[in-house]
PDB file of N, CA and C in Angstrom:
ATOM      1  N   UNK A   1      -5.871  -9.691  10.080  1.00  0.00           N
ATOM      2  CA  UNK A   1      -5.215  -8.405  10.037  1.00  0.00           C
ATOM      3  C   UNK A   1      -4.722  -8.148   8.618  1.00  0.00           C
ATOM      4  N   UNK A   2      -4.632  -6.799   8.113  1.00  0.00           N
ATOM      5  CA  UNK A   2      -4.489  -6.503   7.061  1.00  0.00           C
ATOM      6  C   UNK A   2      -3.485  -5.210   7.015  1.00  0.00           C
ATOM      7  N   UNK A   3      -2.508  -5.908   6.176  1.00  0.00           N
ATOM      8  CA  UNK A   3      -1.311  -4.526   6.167  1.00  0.00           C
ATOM      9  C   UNK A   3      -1.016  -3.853   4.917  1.00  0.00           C
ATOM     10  N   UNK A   4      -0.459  -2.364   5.140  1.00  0.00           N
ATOM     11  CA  UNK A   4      -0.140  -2.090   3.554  1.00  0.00           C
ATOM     12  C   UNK A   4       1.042  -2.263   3.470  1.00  0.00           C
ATOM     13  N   UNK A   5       1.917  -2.939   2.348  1.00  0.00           N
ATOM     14  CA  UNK A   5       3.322  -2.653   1.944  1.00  0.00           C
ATOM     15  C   UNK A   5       4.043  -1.952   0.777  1.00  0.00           C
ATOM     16  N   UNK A   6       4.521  -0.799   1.066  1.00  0.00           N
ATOM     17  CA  UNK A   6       5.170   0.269   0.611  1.00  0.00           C
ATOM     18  C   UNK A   6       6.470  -0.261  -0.208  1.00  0.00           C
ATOM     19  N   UNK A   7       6.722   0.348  -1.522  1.00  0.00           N
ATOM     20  CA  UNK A   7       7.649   0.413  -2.894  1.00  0.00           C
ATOM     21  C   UNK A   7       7.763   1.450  -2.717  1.00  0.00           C
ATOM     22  N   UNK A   8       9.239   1.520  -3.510  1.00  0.00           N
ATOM     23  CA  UNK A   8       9.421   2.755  -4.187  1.00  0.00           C
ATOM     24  C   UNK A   8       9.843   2.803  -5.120  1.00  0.00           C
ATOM     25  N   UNK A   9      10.359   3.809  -6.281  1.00  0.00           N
ATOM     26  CA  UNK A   9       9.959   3.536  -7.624  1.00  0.00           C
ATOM     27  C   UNK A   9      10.663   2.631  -8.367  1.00  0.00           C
ATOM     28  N   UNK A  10      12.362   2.353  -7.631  1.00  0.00           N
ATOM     29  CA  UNK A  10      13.012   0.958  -8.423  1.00  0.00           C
ATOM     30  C   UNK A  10      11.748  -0.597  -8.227  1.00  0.00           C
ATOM     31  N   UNK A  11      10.696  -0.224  -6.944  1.00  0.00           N
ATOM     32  CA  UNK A  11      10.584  -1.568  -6.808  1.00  0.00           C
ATOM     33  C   UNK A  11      10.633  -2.013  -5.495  1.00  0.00           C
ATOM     34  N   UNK A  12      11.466  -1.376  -4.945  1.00  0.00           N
ATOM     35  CA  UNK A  12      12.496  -1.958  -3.509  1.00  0.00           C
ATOM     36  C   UNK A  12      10.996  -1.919  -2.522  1.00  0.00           C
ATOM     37  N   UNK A  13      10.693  -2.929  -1.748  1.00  0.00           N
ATOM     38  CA  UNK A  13      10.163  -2.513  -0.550  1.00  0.00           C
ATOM     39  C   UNK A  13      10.271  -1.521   0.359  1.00  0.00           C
ATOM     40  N   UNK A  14       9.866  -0.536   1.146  1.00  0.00           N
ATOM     41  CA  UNK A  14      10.246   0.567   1.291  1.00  0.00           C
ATOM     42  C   UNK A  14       9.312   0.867   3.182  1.00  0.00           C
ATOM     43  N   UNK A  15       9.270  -0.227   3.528  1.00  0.00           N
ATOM     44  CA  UNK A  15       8.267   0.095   5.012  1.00  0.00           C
ATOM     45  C   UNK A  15       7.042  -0.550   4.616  1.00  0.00           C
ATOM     46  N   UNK A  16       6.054  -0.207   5.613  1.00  0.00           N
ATOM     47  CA  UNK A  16       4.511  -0.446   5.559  1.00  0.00           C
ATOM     48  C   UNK A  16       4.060  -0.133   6.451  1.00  0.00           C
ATOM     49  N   UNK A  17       2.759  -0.298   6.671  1.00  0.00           N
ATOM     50  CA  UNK A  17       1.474   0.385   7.653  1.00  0.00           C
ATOM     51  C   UNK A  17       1.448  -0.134   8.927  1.00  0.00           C
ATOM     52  N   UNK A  18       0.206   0.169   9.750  1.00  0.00           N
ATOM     53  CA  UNK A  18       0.392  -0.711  10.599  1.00  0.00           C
ATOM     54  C   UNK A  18      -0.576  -1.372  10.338  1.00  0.00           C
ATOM     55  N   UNK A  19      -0.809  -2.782  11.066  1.00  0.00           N
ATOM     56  CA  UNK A  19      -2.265  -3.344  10.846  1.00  0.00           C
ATOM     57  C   UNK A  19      -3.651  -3.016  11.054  1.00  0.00           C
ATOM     58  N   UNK A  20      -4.441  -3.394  10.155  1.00  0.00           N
ATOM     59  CA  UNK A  20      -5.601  -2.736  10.349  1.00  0.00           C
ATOM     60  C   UNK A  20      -6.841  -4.337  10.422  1.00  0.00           C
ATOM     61  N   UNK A  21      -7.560  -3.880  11.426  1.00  0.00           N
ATOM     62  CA  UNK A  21      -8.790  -5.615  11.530  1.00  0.00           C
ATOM     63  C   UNK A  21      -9.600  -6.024  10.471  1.00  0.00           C
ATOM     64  N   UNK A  22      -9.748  -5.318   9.599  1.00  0.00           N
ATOM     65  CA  UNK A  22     -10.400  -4.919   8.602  1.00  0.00           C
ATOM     66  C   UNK A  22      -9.872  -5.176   7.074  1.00  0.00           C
ATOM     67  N   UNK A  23     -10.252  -5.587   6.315  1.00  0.00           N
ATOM     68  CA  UNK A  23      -9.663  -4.910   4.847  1.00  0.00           C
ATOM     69  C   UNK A  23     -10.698  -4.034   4.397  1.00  0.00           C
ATOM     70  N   UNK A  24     -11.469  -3.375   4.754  1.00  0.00           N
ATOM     71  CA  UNK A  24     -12.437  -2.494   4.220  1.00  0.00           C
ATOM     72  C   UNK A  24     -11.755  -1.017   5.487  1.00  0.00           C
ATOM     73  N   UNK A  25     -11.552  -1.095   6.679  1.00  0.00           N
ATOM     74  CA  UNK A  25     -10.516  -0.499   7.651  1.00  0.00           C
ATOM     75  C   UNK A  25      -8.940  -0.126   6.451  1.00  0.00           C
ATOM     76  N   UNK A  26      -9.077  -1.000   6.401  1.00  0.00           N
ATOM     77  CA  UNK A  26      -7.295  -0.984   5.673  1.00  0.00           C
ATOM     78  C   UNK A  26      -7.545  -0.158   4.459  1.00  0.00           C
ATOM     79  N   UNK A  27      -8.388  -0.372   3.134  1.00  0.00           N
ATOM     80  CA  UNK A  27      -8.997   0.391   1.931  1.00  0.00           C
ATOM     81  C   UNK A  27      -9.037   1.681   2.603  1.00  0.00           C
ATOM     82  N   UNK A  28     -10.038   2.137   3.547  1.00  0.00           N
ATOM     83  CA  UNK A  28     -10.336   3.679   3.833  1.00  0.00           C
ATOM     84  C   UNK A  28      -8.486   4.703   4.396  1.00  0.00           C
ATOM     85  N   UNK A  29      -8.222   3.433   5.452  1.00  0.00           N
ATOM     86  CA  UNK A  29      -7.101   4.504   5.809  1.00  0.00           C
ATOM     87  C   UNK A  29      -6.607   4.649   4.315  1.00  0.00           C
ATOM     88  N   UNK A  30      -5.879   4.068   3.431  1.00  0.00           N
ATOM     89  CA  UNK A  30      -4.985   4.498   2.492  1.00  0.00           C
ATOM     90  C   UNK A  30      -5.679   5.146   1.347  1.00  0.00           C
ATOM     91  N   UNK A  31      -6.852   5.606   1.426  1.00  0.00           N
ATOM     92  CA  UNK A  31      -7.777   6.408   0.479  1.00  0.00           C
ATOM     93  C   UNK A  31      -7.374   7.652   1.251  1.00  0.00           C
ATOM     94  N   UNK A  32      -6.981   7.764   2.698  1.00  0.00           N
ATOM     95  CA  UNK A  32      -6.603   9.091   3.363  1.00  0.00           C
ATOM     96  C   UNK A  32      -5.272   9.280   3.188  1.00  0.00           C
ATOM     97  N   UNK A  33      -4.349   8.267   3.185  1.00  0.00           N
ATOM     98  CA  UNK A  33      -2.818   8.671   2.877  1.00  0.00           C
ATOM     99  C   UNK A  33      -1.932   8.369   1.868  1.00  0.00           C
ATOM    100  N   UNK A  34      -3.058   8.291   0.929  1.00  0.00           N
ATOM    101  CA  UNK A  34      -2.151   7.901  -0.263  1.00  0.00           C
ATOM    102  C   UNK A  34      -1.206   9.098  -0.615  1.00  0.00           C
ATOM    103  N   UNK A  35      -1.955  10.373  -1.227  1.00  0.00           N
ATOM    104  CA  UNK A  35      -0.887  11.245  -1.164  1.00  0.00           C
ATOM    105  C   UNK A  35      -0.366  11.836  -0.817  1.00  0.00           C
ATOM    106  N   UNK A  36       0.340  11.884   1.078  1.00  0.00           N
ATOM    107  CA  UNK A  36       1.361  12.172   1.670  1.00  0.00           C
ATOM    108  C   UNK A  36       2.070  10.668   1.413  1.00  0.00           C
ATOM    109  N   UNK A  37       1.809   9.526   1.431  1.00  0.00           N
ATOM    110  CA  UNK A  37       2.957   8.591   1.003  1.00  0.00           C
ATOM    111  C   UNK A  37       3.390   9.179  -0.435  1.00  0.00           C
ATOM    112  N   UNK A  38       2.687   9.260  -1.384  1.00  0.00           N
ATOM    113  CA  UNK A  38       3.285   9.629  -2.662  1.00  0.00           C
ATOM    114  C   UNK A  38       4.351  10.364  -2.472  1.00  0.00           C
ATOM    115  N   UNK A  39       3.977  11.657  -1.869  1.00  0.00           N
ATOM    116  CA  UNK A  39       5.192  12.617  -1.652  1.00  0.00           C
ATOM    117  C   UNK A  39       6.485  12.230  -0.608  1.00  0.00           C
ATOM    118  N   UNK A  40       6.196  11.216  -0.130  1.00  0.00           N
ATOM    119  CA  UNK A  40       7.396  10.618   0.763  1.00  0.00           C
ATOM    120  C   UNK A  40       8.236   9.748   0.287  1.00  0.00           C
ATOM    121  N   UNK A  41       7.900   9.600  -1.641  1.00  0.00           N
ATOM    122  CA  UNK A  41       8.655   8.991  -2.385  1.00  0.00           C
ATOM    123  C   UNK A  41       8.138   7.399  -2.479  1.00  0.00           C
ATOM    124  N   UNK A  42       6.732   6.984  -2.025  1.00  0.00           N
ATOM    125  CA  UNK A  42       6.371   5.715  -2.052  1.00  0.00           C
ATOM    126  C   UNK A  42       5.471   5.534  -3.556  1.00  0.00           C
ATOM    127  N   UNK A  43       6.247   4.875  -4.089  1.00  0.00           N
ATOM    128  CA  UNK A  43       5.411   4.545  -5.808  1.00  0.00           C
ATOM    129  C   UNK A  43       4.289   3.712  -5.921  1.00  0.00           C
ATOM    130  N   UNK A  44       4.450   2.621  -5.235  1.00  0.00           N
ATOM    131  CA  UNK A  44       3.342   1.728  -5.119  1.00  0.00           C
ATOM    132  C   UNK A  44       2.958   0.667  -4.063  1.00  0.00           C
ATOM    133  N   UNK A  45       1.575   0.339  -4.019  1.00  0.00           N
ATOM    134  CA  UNK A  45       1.142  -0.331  -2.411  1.00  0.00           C
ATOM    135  C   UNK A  45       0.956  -1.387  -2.650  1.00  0.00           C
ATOM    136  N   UNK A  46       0.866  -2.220  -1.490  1.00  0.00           N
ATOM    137  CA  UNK A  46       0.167  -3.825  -1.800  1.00  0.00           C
ATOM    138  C   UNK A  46      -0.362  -4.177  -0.525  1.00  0.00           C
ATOM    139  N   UNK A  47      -1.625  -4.446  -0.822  1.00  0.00           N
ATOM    140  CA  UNK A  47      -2.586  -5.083   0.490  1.00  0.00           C
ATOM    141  C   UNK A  47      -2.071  -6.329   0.761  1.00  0.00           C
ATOM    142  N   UNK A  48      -1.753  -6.969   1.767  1.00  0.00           N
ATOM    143  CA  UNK A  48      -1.826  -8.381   2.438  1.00  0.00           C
ATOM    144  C   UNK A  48      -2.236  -8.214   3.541  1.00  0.00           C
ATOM    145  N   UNK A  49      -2.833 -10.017   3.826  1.00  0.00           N
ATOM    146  CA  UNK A  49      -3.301 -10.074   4.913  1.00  0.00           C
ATOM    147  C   UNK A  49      -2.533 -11.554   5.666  1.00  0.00           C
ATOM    148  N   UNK A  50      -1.774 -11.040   6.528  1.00  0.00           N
ATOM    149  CA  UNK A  50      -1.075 -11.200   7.495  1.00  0.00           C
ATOM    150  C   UNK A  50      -1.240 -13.058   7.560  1.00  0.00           C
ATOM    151  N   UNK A  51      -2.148 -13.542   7.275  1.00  0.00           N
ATOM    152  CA  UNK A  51      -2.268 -15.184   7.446  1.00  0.00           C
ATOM    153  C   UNK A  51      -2.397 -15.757   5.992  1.00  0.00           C
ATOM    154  N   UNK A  52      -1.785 -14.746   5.122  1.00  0.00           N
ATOM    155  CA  UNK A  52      -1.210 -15.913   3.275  1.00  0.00           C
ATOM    156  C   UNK A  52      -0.510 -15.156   3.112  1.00  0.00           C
ATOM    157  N   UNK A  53       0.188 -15.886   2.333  1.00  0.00           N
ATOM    158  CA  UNK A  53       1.210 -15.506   1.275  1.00  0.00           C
ATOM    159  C   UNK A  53       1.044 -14.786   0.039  1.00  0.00           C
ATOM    160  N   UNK A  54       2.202 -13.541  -0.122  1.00  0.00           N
ATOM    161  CA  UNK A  54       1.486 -12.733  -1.476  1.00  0.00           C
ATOM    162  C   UNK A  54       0.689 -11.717  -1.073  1.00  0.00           C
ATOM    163  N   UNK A  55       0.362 -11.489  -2.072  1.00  0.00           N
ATOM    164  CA  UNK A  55      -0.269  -9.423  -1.452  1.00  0.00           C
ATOM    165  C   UNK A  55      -2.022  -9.669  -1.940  1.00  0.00           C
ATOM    166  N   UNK A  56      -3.209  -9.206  -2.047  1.00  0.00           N
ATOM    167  CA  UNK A  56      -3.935  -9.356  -2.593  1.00  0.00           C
ATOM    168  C   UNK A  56      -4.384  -8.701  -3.802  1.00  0.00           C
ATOM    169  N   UNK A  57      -3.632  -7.468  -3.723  1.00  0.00           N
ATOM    170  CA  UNK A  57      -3.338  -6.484  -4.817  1.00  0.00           C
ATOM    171  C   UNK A  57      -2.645  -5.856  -4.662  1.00  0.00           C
ATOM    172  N   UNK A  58      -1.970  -5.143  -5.734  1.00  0.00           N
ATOM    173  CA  UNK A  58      -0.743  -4.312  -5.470  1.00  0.00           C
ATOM    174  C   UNK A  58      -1.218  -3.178  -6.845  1.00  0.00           C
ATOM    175  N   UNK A  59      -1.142  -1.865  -6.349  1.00  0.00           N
ATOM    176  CA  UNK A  59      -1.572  -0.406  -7.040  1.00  0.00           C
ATOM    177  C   UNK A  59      -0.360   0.122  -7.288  1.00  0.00           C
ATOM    178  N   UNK A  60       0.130   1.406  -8.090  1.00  0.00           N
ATOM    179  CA  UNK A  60       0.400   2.526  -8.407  1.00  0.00           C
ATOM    180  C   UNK A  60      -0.220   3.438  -7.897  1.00  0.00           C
ATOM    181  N   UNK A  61       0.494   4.525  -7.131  1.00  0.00           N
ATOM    182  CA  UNK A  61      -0.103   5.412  -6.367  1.00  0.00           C
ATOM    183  C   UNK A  61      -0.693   6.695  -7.135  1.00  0.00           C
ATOM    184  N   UNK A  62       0.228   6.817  -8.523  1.00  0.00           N
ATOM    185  CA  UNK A  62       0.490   7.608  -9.801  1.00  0.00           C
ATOM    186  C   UNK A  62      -0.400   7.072 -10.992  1.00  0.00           C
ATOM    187  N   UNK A  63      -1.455   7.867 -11.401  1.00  0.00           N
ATOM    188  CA  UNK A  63      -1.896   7.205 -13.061  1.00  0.00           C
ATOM    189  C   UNK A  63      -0.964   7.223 -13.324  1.00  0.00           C
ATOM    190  N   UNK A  64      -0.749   6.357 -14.601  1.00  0.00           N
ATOM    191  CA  UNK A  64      -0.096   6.107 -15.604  1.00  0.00           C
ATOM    192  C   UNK A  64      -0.199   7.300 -16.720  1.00  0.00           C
ATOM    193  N   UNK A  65       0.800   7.500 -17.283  1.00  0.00           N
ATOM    194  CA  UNK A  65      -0.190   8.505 -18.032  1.00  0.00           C
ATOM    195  C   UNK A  65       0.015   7.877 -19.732  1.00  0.00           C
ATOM    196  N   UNK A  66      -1.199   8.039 -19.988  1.00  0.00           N
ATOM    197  CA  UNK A  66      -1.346   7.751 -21.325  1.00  0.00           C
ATOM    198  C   UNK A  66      -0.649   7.663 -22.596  1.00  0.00           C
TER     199      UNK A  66
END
């Protein structure tokens, strides 16, 4: 199982997803909700999967801007 976990912009953990069976499942949903989380004040995500420790990546929902 594969979950997303939600920041917000200090940093703070801020909620997360629900699980998804998939990490290719998990990639598509948050390609659909990235920006209504943005606007709900969530800065940045992090994939884990539910049986390790640590995230497998963790994004910015926002380019950076140059």
């Amino acid at each position: 199982m594969f979950v997303w976990r939600y920041f917000d912009g200090t940093g703070a953990q801020a909620g997360g997803s629900k699980p998804h069976e998939t990490r290719e499942e998990a990639e598509a949903w948050m390609g659909e909700r990235w920006s209504k989380l943005l606007d709900q004040g969530i800065a940045e995500v992090a994939l884990a999967e539910d049986r390790t420790e640590g995230f497998l990546y963790r994004m910015k929902l926002r380019a950076e801007p140059d």
